[in-house]
C-alpha atoms as a PDB file:
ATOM      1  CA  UNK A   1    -112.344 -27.971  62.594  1.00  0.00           C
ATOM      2  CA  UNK A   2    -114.685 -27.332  64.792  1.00  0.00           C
ATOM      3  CA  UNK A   3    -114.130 -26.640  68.986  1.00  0.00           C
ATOM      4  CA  UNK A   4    -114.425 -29.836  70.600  1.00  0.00           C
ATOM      5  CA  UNK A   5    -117.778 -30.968  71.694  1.00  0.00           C
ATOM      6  CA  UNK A   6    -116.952 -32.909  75.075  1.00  0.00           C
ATOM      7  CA  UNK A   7    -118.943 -35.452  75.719  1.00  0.00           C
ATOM      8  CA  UNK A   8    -118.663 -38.948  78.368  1.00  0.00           C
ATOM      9  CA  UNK A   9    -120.193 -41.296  75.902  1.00  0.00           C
ATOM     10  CA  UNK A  10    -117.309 -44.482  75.135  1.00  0.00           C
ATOM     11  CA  UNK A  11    -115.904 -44.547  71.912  1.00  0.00           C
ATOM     12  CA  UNK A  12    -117.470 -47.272  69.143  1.00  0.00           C
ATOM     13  CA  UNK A  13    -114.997 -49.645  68.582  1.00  0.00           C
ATOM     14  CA  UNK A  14    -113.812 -49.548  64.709  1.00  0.00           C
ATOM     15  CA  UNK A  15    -114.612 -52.048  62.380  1.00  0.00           C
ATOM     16  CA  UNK A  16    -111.054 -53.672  59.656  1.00  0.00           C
ATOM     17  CA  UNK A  17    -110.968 -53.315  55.730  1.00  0.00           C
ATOM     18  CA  UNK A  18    -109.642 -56.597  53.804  1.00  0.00           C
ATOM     19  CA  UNK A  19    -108.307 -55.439  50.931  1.00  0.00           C
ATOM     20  CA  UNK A  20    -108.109 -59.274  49.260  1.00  0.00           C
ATOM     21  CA  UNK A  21    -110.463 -60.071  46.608  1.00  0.00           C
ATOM     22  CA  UNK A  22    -113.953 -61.081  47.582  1.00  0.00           C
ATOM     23  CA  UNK A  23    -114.652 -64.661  47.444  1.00  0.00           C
ATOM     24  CA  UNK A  24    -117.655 -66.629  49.011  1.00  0.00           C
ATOM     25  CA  UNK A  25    -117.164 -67.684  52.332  1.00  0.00           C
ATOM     26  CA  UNK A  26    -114.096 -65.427  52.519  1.00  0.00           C
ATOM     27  CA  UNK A  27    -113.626 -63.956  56.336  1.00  0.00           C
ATOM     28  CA  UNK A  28    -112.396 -60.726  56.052  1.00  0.00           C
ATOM     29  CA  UNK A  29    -110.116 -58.687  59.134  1.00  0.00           C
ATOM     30  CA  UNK A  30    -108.906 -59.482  62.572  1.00  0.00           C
ATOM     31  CA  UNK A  31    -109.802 -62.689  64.023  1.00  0.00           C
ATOM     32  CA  UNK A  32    -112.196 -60.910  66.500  1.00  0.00           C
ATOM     33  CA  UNK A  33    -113.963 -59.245  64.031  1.00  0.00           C
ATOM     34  CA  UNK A  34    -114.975 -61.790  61.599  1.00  0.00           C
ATOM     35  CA  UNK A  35    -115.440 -64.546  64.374  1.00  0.00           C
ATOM     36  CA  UNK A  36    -118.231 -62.601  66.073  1.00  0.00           C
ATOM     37  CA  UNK A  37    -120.952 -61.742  63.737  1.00  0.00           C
ATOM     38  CA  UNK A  38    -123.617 -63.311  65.732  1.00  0.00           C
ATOM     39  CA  UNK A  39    -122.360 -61.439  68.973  1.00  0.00           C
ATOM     40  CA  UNK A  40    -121.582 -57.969  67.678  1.00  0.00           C
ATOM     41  CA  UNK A  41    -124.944 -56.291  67.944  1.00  0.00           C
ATOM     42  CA  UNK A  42    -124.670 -57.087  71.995  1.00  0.00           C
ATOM     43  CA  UNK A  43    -121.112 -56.297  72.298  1.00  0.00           C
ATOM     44  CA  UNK A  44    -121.224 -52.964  70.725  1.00  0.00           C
ATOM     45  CA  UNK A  45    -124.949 -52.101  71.818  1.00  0.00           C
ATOM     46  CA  UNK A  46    -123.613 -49.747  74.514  1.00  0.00           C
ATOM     47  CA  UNK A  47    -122.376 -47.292  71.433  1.00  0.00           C
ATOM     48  CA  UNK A  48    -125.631 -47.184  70.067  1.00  0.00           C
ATOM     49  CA  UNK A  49    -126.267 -43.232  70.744  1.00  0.00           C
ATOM     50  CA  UNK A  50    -123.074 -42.882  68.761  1.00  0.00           C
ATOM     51  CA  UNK A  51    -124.485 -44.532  65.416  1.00  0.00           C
ATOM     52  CA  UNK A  52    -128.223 -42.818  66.211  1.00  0.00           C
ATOM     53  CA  UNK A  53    -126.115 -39.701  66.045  1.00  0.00           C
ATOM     54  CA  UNK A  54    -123.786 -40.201  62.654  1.00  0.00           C
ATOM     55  CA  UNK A  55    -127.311 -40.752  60.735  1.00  0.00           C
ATOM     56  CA  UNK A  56    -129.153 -37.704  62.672  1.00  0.00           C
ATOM     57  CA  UNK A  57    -126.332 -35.890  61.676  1.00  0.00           C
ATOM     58  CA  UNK A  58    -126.429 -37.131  57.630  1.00  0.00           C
ATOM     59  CA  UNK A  59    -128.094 -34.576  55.540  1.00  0.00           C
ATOM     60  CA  UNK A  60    -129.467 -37.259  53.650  1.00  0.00           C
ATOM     61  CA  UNK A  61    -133.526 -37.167  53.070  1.00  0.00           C
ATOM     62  CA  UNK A  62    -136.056 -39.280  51.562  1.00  0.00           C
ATOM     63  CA  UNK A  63    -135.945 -41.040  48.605  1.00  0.00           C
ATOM     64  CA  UNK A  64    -131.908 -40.722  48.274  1.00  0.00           C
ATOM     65  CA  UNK A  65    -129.067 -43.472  47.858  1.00  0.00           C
ATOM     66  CA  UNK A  66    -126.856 -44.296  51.019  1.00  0.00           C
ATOM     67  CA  UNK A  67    -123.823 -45.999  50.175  1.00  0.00           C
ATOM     68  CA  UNK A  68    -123.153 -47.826  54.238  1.00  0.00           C
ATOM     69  CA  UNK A  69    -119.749 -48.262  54.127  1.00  0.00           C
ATOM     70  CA  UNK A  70    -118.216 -51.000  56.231  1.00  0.00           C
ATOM     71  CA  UNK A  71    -121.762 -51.635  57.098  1.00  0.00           C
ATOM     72  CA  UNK A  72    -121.045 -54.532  59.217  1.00  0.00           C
ATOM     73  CA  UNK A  73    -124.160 -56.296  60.905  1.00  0.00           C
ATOM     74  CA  UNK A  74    -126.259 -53.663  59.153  1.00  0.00           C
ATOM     75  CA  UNK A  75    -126.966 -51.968  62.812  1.00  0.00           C
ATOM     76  CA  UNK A  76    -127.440 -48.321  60.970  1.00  0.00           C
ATOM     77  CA  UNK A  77    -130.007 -50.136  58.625  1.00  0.00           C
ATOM     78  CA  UNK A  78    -133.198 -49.101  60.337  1.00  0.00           C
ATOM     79  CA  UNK A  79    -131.701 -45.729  61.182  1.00  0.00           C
ATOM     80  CA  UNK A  80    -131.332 -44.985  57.818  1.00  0.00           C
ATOM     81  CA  UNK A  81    -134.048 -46.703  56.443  1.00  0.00           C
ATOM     82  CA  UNK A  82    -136.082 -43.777  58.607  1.00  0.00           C
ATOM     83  CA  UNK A  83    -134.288 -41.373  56.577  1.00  0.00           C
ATOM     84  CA  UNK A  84    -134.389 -42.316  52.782  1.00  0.00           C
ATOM     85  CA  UNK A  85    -138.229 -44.625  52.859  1.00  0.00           C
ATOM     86  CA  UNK A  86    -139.263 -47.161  50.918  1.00  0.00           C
ATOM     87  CA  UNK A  87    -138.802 -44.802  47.842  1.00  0.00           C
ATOM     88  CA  UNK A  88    -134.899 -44.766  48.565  1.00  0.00           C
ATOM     89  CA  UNK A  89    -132.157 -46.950  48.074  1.00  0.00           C
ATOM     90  CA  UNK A  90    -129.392 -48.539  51.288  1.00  0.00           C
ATOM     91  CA  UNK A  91    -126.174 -49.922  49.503  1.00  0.00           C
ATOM     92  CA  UNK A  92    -124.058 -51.593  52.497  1.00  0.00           C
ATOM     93  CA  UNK A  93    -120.799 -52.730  52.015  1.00  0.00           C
ATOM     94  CA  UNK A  94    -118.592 -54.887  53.695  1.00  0.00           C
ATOM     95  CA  UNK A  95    -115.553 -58.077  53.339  1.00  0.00           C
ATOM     96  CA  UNK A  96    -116.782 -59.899  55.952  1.00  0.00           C
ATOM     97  CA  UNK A  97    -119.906 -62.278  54.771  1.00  0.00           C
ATOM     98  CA  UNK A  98    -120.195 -63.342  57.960  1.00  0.00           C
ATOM     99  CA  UNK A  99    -121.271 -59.901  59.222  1.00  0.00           C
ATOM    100  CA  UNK A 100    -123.152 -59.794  55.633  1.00  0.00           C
ATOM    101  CA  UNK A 101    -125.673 -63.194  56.445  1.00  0.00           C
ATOM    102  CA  UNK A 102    -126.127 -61.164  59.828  1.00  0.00           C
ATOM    103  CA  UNK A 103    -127.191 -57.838  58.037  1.00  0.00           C
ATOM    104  CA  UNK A 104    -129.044 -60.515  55.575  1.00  0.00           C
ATOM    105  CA  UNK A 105    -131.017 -61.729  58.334  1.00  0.00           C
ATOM    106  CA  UNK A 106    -132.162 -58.455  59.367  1.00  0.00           C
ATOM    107  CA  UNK A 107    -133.157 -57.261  55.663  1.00  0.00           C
ATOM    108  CA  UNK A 108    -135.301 -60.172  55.452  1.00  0.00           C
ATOM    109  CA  UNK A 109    -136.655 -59.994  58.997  1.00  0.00           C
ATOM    110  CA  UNK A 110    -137.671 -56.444  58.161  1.00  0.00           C
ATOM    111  CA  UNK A 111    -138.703 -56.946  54.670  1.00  0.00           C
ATOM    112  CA  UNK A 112    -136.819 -54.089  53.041  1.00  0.00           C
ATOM    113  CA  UNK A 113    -136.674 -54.389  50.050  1.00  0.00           C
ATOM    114  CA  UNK A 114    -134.866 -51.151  48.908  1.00  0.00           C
ATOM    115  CA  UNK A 115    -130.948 -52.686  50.249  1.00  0.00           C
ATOM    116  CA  UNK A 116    -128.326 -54.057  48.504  1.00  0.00           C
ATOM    117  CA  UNK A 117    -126.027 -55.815  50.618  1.00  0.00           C
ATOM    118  CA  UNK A 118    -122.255 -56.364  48.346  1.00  0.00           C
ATOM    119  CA  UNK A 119    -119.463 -58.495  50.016  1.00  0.00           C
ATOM    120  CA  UNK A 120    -116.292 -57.059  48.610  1.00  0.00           C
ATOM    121  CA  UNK A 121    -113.463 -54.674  49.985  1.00  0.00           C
ATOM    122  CA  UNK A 122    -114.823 -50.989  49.587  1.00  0.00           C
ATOM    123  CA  UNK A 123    -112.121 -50.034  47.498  1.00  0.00           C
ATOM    124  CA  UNK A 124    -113.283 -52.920  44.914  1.00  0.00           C
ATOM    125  CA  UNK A 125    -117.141 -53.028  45.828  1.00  0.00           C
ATOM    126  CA  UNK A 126    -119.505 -52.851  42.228  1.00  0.00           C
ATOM    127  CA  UNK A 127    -121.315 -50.177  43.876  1.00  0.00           C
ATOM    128  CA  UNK A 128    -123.159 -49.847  40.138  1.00  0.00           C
ATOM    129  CA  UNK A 129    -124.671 -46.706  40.722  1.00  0.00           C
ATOM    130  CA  UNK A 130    -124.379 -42.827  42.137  1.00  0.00           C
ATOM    131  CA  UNK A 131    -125.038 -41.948  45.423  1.00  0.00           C
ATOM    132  CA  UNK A 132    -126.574 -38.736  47.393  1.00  0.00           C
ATOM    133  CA  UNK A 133    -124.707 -39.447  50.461  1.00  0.00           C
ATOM    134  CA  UNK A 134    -122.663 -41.984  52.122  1.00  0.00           C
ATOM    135  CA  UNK A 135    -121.966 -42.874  55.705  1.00  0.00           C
ATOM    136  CA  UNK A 136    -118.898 -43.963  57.420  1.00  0.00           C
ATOM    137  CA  UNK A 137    -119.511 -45.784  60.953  1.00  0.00           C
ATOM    138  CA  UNK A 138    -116.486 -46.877  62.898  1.00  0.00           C
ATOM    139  CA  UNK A 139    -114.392 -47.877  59.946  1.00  0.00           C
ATOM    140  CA  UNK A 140    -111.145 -46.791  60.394  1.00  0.00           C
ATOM    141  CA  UNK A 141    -109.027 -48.965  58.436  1.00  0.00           C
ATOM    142  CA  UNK A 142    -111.562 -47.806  55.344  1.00  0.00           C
ATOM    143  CA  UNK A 143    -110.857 -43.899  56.083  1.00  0.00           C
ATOM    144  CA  UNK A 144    -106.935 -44.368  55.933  1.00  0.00           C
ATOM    145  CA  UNK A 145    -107.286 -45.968  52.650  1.00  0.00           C
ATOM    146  CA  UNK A 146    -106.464 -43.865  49.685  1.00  0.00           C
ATOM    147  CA  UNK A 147    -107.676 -46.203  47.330  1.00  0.00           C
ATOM    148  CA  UNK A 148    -111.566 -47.474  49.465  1.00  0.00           C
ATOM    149  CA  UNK A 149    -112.278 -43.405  49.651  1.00  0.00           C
ATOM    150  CA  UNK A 150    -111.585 -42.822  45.840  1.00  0.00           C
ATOM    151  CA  UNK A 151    -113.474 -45.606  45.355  1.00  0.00           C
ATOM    152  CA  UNK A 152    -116.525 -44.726  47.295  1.00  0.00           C
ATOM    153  CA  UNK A 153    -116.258 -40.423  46.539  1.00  0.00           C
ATOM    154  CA  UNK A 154    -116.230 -41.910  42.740  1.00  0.00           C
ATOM    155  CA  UNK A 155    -119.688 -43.150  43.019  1.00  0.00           C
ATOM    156  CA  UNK A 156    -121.157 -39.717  44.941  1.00  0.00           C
ATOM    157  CA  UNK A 157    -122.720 -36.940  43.087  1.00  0.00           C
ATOM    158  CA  UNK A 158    -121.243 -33.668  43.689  1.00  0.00           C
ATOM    159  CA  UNK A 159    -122.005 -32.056  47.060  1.00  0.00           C
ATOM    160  CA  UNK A 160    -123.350 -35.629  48.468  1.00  0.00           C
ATOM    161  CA  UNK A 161    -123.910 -35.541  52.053  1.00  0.00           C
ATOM    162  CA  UNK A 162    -121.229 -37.563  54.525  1.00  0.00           C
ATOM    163  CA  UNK A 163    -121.053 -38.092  57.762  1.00  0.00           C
ATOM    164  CA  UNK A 164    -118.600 -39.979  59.635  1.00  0.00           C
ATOM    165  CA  UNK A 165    -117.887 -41.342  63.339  1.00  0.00           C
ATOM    166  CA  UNK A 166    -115.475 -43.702  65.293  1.00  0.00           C
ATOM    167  CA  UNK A 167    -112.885 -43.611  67.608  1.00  0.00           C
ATOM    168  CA  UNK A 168    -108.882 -41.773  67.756  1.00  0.00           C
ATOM    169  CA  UNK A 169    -106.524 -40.970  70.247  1.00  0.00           C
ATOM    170  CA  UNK A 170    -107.841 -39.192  73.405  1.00  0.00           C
ATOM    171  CA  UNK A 171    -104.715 -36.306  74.384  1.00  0.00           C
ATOM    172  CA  UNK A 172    -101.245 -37.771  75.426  1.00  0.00           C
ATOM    173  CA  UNK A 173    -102.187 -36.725  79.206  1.00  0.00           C
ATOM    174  CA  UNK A 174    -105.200 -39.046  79.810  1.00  0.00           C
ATOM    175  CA  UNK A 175    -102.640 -42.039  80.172  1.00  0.00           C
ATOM    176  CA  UNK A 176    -105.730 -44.111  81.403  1.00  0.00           C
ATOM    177  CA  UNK A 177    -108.376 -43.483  78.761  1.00  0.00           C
ATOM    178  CA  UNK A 178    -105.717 -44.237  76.108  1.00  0.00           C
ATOM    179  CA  UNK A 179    -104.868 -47.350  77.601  1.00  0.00           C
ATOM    180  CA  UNK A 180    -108.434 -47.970  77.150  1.00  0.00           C
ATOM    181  CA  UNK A 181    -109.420 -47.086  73.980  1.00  0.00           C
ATOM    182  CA  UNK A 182    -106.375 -48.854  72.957  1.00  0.00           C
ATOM    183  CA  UNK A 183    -107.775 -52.073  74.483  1.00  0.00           C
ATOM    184  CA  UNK A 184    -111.131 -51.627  73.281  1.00  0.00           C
ATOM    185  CA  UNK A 185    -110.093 -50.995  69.431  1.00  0.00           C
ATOM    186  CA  UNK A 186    -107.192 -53.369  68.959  1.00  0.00           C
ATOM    187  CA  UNK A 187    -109.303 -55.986  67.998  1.00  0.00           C
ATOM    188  CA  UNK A 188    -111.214 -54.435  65.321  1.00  0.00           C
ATOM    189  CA  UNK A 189    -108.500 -52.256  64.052  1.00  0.00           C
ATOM    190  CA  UNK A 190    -105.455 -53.325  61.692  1.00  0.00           C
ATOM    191  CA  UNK A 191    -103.252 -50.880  62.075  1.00  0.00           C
ATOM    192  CA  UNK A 192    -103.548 -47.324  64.298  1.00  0.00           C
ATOM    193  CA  UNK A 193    -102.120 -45.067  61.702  1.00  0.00           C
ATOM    194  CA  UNK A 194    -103.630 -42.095  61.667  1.00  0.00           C
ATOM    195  CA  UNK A 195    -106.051 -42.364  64.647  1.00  0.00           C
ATOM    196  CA  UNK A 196    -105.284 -39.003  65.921  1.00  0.00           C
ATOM    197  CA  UNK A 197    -106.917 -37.320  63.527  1.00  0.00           C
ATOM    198  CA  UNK A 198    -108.959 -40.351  61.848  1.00  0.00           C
ATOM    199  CA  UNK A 199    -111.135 -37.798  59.338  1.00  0.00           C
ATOM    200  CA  UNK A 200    -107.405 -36.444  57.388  1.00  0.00           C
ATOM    201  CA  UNK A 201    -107.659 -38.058  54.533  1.00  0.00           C
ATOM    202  CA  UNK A 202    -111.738 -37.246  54.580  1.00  0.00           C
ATOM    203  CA  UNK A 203    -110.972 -34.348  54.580  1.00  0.00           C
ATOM    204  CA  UNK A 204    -109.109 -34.088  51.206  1.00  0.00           C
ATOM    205  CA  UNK A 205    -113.158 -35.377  49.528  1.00  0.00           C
ATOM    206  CA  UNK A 206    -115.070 -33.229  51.946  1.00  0.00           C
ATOM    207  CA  UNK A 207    -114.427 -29.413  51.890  1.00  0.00           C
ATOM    208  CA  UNK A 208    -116.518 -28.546  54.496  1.00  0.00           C
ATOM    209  CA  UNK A 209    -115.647 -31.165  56.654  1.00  0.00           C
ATOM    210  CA  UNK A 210    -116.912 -30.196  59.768  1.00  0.00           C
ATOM    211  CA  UNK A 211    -115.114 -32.080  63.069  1.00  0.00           C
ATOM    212  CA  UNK A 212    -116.231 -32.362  66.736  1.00  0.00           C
ATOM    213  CA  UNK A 213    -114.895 -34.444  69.189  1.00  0.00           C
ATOM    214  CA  UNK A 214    -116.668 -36.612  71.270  1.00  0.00           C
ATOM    215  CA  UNK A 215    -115.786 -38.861  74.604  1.00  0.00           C
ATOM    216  CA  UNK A 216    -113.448 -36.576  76.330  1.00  0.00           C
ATOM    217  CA  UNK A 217    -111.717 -36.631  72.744  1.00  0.00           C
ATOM    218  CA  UNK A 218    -112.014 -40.712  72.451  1.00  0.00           C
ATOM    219  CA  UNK A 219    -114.253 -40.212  69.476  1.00  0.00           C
ATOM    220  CA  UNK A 220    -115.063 -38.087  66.514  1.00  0.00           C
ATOM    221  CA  UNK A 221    -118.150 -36.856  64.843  1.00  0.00           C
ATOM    222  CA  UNK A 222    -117.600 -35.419  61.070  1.00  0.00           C
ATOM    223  CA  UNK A 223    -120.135 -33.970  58.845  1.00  0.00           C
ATOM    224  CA  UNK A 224    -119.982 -32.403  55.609  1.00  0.00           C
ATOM    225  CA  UNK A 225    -120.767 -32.475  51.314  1.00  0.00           C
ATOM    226  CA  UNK A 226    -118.346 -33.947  48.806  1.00  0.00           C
ATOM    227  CA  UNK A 227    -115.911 -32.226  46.998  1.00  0.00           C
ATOM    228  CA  UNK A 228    -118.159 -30.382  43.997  1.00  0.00           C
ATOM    229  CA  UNK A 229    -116.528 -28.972  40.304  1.00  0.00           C
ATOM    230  CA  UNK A 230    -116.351 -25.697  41.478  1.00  0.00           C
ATOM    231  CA  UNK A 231    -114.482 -27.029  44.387  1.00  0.00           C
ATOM    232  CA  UNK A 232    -110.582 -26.783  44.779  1.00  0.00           C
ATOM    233  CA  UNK A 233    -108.408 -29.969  45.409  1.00  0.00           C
ATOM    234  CA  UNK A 234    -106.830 -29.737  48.565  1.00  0.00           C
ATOM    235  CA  UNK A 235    -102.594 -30.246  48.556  1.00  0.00           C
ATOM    236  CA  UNK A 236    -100.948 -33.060  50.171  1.00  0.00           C
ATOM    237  CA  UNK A 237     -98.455 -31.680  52.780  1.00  0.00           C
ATOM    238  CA  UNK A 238     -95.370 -32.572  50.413  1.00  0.00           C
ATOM    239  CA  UNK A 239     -97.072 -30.752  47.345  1.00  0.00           C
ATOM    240  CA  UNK A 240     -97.962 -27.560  49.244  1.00  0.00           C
ATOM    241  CA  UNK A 241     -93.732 -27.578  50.366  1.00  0.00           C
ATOM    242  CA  UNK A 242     -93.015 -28.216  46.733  1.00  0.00           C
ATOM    243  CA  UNK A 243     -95.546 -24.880  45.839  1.00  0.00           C
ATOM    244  CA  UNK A 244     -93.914 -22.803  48.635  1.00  0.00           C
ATOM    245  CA  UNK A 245     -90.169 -23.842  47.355  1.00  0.00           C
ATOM    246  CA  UNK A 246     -91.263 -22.776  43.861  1.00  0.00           C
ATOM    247  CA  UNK A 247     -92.780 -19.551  44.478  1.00  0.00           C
ATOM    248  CA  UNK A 248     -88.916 -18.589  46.339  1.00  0.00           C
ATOM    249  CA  UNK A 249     -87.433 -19.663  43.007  1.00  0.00           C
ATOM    250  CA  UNK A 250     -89.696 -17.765  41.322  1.00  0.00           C
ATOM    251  CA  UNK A 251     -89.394 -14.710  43.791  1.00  0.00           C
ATOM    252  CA  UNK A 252     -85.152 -15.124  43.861  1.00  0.00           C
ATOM    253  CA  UNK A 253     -84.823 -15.296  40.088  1.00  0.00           C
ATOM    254  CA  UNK A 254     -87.154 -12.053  39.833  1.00  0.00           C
ATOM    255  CA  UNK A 255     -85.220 -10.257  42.560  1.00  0.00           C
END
């Protein structure tokens, strides 16, 4: 991981996976996320340096396919429209179709005609195709899914380009700044697991993952290329114990 980047920009407030089966009209996570479609571009417009700085930071170029996932009201849609062109292809994904008719709305408005906007949990979306690079933008609940990153790292081409950001944990000693990140992602988040070190299970996809942290360590900024063949498949903590208790077998029964 890289050495922390500090940096007094607030955190962006994470957005909730449903994992229930997509269905119209379905709503889709905490009650203040899918009851405020049509206010969410004002409410989080303060954390707008945050998202121009994911997409800056997403090796992506023109002409690729961007799987958006959790995509929300589509606010990284012109930023990555900017990268890819007309000649490229935007997949967002999200459960909420409220949030979905907002992103709609702004397709249309803009007349891109290069996205494909699919209302279903990520872990279940028909993404349909592969992509060159995929971006995660204050989606918490999506990176401590097992079963939404598989998903999504299924439909990348070896060595795709990532890039994630979103809130965790600012150190135990900052009593005050935790109380307010806690405030300011309760709503969007269903459960905190894992939000000291958010990118973890990332990390297992993206060898290279490379971390800084942002907002007096409020936030996180993580870049890096998906797992390739060549590449090795990193050990869950209880597999690497069961390695290291094997190789004293195998040392002991030598000895």
């Amino acid at each position: 991981m890289a050495t922390p980047e500090p940096s007094t920009t607030a955190s962006v407030p994470d957005r909730p996976m449903n994992s229930g089966q997509p269905s119209p009209g379905h709503a889709a996570g905490p009650e203040a996320y899918r009851g405020q479609a049509g206010r969410y571009d004002r409410r989080t417009d303060a954390f707008r340096q945050w998202r121009e700085r994911v997409v800056a930071q997403l090796p992506a170029r023109s002409g690729d396919t961007v799987l958006d996932v959790g995509c929300g009201t589509g606010l990284c849609l012109p930023l990555l429209q900017r990268k890819v062109g007309p000649s490229g292809t935007i997949i967002g994904i999200d459960a909420s179709t409220q949030m979905l008719e907002v992103a709609g709305s702004r397709v249309t408005e803009h007349g891109w005609n290069n996205v494909q906007l699919l209302t279903a949990p990520v872990a279940q979306a028909p993404i349909g195709r592969t992509a060159d690079a995929a971006l995660f933008c204050a989606v918490h609940d999506v990176l401590q899914s097992p079963a939404a990153l598989t998903h999504v790292f299924a439909h990348l081409r070896p060595g795709a380009a990532v890039a994630a950001i979103g809130g965790k944990w600012p150190p135990t000693w900052n009593v005050v700044l935790r109380a307010w990140v806690t405030g300011l992602h309760r709503p969007f988040i269903s459960d905190f697991t894992g939000f000291d070190r958010p990118w973890r299970m990332l990390a297992g996809f993206v060898p290279d993952l490379h971390v800084t942290e942002l907002g007096a360590g409020a936030g996180y900024l993580a870049v890096g290329h998906a797992r390739g063949p060549l590449d090795t498949i990193p050990q869950s903590d209880t597999q690497q114990r069961d390695t290291q208790q094997r190789d004293t077998q195998q040392r002991d029964t030598h000895q």
